[in-house]
PDB file of N, CA and C in Angstrom:
ATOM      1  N   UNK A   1       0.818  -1.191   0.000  1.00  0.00           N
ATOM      2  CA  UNK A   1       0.000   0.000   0.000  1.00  0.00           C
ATOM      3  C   UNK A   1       0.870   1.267   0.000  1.00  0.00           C
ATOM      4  N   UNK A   2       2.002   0.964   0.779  1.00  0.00           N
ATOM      5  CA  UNK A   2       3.006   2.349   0.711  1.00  0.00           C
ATOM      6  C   UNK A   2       2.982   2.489  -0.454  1.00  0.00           C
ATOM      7  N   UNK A   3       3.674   1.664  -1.395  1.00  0.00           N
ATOM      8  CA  UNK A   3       4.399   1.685  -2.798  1.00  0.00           C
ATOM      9  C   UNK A   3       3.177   2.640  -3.626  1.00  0.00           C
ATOM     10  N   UNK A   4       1.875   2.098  -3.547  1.00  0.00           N
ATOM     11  CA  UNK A   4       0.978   2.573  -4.228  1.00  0.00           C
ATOM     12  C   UNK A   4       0.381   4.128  -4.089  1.00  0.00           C
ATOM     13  N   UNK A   5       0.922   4.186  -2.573  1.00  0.00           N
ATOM     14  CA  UNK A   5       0.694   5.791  -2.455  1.00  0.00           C
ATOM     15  C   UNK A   5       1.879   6.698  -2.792  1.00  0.00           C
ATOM     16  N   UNK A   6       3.347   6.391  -2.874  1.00  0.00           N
ATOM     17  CA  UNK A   6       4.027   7.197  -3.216  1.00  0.00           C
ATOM     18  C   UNK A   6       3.849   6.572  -5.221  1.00  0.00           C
ATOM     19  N   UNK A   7       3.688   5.665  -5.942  1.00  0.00           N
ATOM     20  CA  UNK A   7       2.938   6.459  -7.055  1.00  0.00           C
ATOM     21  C   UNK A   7       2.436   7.402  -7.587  1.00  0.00           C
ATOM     22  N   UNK A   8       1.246   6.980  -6.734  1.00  0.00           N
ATOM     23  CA  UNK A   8      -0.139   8.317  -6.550  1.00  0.00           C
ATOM     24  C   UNK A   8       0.494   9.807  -6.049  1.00  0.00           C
ATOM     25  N   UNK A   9       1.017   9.877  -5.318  1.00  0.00           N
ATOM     26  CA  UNK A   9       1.975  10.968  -5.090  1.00  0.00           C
ATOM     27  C   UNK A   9       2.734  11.926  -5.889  1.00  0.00           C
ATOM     28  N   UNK A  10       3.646  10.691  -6.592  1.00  0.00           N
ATOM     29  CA  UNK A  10       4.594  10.926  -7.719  1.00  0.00           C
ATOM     30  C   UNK A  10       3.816  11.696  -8.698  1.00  0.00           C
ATOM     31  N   UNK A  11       2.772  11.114  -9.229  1.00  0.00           N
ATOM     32  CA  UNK A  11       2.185  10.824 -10.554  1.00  0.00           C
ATOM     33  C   UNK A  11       1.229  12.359 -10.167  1.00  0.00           C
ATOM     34  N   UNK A  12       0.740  12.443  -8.940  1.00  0.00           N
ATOM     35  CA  UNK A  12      -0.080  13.640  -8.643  1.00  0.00           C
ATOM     36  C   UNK A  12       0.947  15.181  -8.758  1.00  0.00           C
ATOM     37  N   UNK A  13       2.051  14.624  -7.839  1.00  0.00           N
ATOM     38  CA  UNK A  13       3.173  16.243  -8.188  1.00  0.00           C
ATOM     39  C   UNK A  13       3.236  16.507 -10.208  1.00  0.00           C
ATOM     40  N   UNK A  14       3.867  15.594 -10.457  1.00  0.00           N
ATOM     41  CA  UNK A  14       4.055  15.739 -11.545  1.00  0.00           C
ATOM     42  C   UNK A  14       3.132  16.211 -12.430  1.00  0.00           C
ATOM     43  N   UNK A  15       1.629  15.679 -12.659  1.00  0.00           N
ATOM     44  CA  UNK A  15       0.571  16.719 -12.949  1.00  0.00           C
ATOM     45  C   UNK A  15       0.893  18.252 -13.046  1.00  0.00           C
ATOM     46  N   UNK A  16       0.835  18.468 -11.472  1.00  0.00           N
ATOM     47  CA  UNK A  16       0.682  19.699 -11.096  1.00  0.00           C
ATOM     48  C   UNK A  16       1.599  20.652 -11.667  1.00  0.00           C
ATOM     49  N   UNK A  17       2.902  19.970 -11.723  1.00  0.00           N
ATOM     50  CA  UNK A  17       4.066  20.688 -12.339  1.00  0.00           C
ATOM     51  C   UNK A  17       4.230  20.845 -13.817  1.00  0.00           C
ATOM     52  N   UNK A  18       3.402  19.768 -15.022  1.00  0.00           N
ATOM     53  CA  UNK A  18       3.362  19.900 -15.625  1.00  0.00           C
ATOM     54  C   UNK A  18       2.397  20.797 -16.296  1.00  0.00           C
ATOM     55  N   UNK A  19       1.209  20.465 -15.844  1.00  0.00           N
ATOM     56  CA  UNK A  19       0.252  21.371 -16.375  1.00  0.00           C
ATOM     57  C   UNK A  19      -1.063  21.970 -15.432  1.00  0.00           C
ATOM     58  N   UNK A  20      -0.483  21.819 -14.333  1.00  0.00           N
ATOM     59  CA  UNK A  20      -1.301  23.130 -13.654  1.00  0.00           C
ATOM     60  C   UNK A  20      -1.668  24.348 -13.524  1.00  0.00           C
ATOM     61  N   UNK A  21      -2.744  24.913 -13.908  1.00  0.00           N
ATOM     62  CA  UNK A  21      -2.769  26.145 -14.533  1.00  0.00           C
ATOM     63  C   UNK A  21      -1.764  27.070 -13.402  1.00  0.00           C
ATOM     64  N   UNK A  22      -2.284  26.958 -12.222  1.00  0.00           N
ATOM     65  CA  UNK A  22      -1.299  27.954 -10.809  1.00  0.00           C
ATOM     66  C   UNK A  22       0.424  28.367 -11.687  1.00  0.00           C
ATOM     67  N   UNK A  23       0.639  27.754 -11.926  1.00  0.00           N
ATOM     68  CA  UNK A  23       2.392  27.355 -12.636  1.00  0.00           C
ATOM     69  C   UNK A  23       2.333  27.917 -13.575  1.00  0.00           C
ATOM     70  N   UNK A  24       1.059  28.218 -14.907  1.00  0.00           N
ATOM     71  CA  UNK A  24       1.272  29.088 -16.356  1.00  0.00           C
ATOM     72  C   UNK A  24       2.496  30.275 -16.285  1.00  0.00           C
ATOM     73  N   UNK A  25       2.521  30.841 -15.471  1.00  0.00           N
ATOM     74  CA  UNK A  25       3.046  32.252 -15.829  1.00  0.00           C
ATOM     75  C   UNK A  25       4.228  32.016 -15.378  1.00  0.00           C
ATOM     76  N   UNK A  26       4.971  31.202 -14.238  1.00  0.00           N
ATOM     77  CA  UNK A  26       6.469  31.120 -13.455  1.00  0.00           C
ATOM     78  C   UNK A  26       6.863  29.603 -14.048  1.00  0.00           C
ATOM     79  N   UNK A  27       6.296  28.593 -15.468  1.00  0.00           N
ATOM     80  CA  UNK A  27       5.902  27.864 -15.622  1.00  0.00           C
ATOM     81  C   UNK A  27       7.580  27.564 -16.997  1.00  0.00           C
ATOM     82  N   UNK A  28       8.928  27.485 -16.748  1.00  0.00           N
ATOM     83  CA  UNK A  28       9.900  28.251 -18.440  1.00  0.00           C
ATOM     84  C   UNK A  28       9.369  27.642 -19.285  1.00  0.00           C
ATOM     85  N   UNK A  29       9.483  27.820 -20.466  1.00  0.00           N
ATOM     86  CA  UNK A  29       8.854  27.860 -21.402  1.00  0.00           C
ATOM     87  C   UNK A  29      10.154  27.471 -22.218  1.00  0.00           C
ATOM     88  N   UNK A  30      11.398  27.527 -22.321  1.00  0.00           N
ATOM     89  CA  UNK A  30      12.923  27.642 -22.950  1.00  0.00           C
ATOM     90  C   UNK A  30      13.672  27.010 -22.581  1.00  0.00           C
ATOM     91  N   UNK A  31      14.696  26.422 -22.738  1.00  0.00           N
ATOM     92  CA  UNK A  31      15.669  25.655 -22.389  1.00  0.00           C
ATOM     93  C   UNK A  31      15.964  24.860 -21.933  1.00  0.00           C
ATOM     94  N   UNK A  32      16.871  24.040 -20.715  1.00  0.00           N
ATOM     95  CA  UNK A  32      16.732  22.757 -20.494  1.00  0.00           C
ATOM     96  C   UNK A  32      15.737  22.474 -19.513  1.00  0.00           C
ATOM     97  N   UNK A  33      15.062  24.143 -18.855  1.00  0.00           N
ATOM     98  CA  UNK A  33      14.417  23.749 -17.292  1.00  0.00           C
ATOM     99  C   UNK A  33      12.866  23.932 -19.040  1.00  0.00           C
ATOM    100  N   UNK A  34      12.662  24.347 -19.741  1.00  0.00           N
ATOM    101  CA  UNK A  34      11.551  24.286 -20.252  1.00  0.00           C
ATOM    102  C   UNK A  34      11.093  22.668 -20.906  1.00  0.00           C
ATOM    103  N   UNK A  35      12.545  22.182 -21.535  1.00  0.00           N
ATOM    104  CA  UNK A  35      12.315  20.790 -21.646  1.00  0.00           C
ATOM    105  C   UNK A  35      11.682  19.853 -20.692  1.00  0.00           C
ATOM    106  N   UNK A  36      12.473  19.956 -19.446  1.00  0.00           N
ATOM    107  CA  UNK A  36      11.835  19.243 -18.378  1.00  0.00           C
ATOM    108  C   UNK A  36      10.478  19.225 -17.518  1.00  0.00           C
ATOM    109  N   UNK A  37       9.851  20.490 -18.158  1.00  0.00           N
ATOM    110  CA  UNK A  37       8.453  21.150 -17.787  1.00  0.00           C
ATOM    111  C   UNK A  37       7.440  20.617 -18.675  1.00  0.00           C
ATOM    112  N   UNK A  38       8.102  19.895 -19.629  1.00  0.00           N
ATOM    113  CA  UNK A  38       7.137  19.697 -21.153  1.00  0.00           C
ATOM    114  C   UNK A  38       6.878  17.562 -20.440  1.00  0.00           C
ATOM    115  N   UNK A  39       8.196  17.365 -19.904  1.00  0.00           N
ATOM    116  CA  UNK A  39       8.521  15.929 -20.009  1.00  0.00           C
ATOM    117  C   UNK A  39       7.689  14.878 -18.922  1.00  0.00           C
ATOM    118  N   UNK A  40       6.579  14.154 -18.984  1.00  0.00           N
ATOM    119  CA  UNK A  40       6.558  13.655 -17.969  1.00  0.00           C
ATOM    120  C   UNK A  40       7.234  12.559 -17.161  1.00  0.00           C
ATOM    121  N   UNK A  41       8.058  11.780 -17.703  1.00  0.00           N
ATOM    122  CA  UNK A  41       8.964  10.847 -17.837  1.00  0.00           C
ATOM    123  C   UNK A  41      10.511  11.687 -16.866  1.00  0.00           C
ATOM    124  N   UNK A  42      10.475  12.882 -17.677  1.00  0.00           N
ATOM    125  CA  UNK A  42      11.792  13.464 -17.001  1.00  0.00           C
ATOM    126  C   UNK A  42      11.225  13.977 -15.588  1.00  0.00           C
ATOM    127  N   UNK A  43      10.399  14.839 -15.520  1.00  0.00           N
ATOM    128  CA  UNK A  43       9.741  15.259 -14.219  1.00  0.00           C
ATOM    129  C   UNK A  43       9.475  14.265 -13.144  1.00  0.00           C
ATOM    130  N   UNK A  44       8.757  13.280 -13.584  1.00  0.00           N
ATOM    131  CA  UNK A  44       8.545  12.542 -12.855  1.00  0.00           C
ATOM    132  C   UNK A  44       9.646  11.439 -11.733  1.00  0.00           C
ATOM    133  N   UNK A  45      10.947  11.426 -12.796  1.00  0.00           N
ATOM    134  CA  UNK A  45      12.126  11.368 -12.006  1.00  0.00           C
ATOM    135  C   UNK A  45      12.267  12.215 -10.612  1.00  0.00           C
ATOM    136  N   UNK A  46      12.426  13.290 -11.358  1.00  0.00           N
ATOM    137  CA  UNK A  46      12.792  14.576  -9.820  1.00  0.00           C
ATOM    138  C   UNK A  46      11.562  14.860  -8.859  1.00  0.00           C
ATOM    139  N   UNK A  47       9.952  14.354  -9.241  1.00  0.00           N
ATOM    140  CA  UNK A  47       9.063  14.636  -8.110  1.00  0.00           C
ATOM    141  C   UNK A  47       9.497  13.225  -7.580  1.00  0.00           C
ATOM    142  N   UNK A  48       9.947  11.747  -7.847  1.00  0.00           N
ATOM    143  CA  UNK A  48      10.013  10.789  -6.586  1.00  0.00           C
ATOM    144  C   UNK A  48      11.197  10.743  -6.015  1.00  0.00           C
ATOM    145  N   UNK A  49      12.137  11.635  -6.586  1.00  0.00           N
ATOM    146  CA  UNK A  49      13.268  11.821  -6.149  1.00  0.00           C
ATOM    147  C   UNK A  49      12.804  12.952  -4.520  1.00  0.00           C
ATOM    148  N   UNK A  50      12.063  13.977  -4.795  1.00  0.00           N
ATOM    149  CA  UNK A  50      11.923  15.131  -3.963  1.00  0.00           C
ATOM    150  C   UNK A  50      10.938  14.019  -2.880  1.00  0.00           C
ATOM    151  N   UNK A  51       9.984  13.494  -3.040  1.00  0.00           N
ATOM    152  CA  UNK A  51       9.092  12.755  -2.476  1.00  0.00           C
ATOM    153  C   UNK A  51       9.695  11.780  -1.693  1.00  0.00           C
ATOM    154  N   UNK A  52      10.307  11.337  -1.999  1.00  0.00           N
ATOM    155  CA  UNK A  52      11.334  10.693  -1.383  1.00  0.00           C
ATOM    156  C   UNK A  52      12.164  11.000  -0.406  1.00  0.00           C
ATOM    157  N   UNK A  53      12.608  12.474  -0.296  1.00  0.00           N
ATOM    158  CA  UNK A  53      13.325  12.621   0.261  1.00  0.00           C
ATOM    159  C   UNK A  53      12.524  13.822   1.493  1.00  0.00           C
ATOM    160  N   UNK A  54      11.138  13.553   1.374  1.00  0.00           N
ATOM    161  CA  UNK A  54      10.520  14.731   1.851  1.00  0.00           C
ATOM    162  C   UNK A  54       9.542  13.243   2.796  1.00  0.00           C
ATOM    163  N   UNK A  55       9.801  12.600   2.270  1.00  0.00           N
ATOM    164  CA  UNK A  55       8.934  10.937   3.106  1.00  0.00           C
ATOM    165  C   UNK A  55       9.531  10.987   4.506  1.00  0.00           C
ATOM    166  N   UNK A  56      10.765  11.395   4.815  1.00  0.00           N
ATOM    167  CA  UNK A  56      11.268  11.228   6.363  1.00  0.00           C
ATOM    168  C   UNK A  56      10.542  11.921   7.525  1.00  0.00           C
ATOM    169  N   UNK A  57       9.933  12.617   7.047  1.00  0.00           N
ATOM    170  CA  UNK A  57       8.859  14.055   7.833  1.00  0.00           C
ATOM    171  C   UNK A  57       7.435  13.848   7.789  1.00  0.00           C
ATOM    172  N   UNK A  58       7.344  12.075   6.293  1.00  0.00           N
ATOM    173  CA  UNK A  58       5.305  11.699   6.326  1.00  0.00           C
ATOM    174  C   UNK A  58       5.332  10.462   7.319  1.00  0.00           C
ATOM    175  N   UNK A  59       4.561   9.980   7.556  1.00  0.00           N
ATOM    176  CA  UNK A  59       3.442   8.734   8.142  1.00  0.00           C
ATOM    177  C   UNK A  59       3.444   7.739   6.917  1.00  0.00           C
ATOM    178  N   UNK A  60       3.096   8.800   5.876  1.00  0.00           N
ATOM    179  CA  UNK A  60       2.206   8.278   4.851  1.00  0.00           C
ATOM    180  C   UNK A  60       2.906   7.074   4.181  1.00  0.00           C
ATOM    181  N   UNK A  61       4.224   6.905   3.828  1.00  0.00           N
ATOM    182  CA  UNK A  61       5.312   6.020   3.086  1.00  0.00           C
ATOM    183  C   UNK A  61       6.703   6.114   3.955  1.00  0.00           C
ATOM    184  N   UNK A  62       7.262   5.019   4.551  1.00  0.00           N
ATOM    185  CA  UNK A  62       8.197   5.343   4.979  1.00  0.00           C
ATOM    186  C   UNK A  62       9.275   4.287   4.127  1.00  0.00           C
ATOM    187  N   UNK A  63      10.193   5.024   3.247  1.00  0.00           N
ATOM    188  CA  UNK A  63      11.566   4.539   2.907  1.00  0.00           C
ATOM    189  C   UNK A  63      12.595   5.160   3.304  1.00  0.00           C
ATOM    190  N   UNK A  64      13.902   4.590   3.420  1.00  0.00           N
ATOM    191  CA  UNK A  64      15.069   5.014   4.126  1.00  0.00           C
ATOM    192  C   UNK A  64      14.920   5.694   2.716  1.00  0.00           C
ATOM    193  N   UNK A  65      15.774   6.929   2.991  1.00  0.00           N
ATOM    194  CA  UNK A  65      16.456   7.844   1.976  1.00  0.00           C
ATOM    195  C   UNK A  65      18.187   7.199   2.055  1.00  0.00           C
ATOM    196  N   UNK A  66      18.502   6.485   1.251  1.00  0.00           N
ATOM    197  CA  UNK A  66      20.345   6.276   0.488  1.00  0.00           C
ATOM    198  C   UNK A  66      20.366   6.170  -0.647  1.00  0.00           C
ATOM    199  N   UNK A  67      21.481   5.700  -1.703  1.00  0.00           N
ATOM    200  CA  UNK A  67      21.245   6.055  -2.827  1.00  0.00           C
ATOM    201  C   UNK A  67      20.186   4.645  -3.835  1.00  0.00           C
ATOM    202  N   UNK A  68      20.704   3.973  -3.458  1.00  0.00           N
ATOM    203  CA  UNK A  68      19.521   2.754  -4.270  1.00  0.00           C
ATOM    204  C   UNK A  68      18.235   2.844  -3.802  1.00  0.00           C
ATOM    205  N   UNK A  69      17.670   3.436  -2.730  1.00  0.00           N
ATOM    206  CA  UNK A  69      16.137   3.807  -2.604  1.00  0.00           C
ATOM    207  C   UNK A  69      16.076   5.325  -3.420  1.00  0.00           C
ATOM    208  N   UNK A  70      16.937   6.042  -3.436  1.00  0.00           N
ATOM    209  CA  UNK A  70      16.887   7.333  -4.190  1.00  0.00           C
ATOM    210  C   UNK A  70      16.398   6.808  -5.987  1.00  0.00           C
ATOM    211  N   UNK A  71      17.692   6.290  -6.649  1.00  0.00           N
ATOM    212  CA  UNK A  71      17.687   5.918  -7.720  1.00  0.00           C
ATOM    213  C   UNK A  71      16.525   4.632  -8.200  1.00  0.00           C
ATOM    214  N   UNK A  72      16.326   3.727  -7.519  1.00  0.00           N
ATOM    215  CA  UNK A  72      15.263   2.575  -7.581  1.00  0.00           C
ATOM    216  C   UNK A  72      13.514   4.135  -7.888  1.00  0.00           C
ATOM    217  N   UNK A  73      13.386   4.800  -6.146  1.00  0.00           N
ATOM    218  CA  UNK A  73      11.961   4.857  -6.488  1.00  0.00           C
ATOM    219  C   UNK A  73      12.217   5.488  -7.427  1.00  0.00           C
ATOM    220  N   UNK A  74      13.075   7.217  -7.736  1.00  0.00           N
ATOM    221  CA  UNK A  74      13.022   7.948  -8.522  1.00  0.00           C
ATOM    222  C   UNK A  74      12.436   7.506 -10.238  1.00  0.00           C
ATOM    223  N   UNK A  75      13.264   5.996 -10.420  1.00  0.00           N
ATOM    224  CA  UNK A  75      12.793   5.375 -11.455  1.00  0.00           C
ATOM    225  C   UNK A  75      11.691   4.787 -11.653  1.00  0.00           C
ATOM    226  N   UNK A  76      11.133   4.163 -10.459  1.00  0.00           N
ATOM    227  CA  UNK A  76       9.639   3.932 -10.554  1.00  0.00           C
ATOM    228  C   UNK A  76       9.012   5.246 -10.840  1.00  0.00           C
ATOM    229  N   UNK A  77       8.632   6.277 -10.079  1.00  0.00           N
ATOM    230  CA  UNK A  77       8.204   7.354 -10.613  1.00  0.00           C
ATOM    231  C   UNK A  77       8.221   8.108 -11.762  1.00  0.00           C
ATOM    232  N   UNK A  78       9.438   8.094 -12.340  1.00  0.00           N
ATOM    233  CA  UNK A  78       9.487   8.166 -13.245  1.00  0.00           C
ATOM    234  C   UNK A  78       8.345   8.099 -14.874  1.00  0.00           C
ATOM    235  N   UNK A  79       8.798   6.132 -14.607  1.00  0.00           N
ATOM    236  CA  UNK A  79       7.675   5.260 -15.009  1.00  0.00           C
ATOM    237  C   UNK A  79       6.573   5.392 -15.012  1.00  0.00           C
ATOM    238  N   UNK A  80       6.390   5.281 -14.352  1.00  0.00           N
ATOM    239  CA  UNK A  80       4.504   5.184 -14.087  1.00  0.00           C
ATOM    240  C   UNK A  80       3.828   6.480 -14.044  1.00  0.00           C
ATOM    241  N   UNK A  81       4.504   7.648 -13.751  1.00  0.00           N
ATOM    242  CA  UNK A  81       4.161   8.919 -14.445  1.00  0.00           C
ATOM    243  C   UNK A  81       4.106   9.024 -15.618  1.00  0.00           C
ATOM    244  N   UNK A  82       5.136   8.550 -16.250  1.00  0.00           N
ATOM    245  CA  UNK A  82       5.117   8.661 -17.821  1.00  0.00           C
ATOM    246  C   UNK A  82       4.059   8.012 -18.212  1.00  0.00           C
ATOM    247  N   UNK A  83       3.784   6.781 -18.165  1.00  0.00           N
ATOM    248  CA  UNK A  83       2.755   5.321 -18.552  1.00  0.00           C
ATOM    249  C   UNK A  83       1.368   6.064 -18.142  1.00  0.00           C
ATOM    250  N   UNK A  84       1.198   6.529 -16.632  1.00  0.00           N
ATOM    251  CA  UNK A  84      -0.320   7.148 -16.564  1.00  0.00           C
ATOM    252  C   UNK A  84      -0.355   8.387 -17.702  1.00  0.00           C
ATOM    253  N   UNK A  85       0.507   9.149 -17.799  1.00  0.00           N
ATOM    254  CA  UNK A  85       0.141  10.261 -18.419  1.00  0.00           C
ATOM    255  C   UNK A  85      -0.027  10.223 -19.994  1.00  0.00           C
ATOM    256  N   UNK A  86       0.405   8.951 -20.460  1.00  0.00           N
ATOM    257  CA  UNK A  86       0.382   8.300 -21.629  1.00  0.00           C
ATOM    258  C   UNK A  86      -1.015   8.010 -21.971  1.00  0.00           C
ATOM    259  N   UNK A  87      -2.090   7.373 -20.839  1.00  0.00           N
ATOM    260  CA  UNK A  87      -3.105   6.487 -21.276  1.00  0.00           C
ATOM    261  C   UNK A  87      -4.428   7.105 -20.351  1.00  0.00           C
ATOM    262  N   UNK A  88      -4.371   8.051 -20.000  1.00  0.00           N
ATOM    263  CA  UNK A  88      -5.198   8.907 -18.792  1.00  0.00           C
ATOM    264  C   UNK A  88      -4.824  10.424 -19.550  1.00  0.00           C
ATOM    265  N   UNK A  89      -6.228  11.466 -19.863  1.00  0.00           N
ATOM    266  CA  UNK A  89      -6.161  12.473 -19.823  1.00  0.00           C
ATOM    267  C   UNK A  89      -7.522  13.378 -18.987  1.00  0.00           C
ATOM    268  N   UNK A  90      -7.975  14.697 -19.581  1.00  0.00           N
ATOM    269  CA  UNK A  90      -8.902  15.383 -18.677  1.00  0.00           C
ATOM    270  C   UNK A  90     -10.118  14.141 -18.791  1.00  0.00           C
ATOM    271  N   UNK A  91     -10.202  13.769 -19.936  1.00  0.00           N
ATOM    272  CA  UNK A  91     -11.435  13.173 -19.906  1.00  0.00           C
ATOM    273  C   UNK A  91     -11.906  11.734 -20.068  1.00  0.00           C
ATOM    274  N   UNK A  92     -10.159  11.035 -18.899  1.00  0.00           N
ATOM    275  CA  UNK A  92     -10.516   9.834 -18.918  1.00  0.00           C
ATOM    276  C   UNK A  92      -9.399   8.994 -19.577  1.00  0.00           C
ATOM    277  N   UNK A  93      -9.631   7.520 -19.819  1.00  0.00           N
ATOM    278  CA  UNK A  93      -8.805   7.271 -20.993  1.00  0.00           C
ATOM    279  C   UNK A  93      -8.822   7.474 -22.278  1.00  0.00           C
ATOM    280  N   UNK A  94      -7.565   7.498 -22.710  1.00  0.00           N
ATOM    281  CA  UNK A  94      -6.688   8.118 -23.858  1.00  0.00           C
ATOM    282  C   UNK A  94      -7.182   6.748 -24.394  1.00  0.00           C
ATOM    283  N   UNK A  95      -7.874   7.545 -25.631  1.00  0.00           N
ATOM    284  CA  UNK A  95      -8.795   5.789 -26.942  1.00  0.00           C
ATOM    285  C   UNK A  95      -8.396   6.366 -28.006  1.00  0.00           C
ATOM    286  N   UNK A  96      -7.552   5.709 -28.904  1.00  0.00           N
ATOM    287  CA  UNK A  96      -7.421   6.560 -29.902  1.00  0.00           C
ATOM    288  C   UNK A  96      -7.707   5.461 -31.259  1.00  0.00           C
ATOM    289  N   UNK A  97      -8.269   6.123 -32.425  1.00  0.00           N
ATOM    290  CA  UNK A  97      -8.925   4.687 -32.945  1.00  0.00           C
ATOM    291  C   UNK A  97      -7.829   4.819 -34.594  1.00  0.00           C
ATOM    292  N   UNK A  98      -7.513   3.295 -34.786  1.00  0.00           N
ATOM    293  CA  UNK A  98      -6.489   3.612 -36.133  1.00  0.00           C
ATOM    294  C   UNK A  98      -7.013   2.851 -37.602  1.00  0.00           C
ATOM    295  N   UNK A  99      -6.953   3.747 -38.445  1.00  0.00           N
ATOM    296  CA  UNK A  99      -7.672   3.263 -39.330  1.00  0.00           C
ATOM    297  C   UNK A  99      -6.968   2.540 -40.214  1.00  0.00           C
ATOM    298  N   UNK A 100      -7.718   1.566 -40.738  1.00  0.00           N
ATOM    299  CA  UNK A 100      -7.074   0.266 -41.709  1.00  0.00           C
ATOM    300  C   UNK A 100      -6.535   0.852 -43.070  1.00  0.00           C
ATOM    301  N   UNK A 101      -5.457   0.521 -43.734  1.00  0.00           N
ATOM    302  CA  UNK A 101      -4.721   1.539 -44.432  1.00  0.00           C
ATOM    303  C   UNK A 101      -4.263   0.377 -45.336  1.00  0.00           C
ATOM    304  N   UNK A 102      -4.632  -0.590 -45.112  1.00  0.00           N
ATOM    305  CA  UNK A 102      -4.922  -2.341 -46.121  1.00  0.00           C
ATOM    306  C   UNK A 102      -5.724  -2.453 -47.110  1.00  0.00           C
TER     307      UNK A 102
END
């Protein structure tokens, strides 16, 4: 159940950072910090990385912070940010229909 809430966690920061309206205006738009604002895959690295390291102060998930729990969740988060944000949008799942070209 931990595992599943720092997901949900992960996958929820990363949202927010990606496309939360609050963020539009202080939100770069340019360069390598604008790349990483666009990425959910890349973002999602650094919110289970931060989550992670902000877990010593929750209830909610407790992992030791060293470097193979750093690098392990960071990469789960990663993941599964990317994968939800892949197949989940405002209005649900992502159906996309392909037409026969045979």
């Amino acid at each position: 159940m931990q595992l599943l809430m720092f997901i949900l966690a992960s996958y929820g920061l990363t949202l927010i950072l990606l496309y939360g309206s609050i963020f539009n205006d202080i939100r770069p738009k340019e360069g390598k910090l604008g790349q990483l604002f666009k990425c959910p895959l890349c973002m999602g690295f650094w919110t289970g990385l931060f989550i992670l390291f902000i877990s010593q102060w929750s209830t909610l998930f407790t992992y030791e912070f060293n470097l193979s729990n750093a690098l392990i969740m960071s990469w789960l988060s990663s993941g599964t940010s990317y994968f939800l944000d892949m197949i989940v949008d405002d209005y649900g799942l992502k159906i996309s229909k392909r037409g026969n070209d045979a």
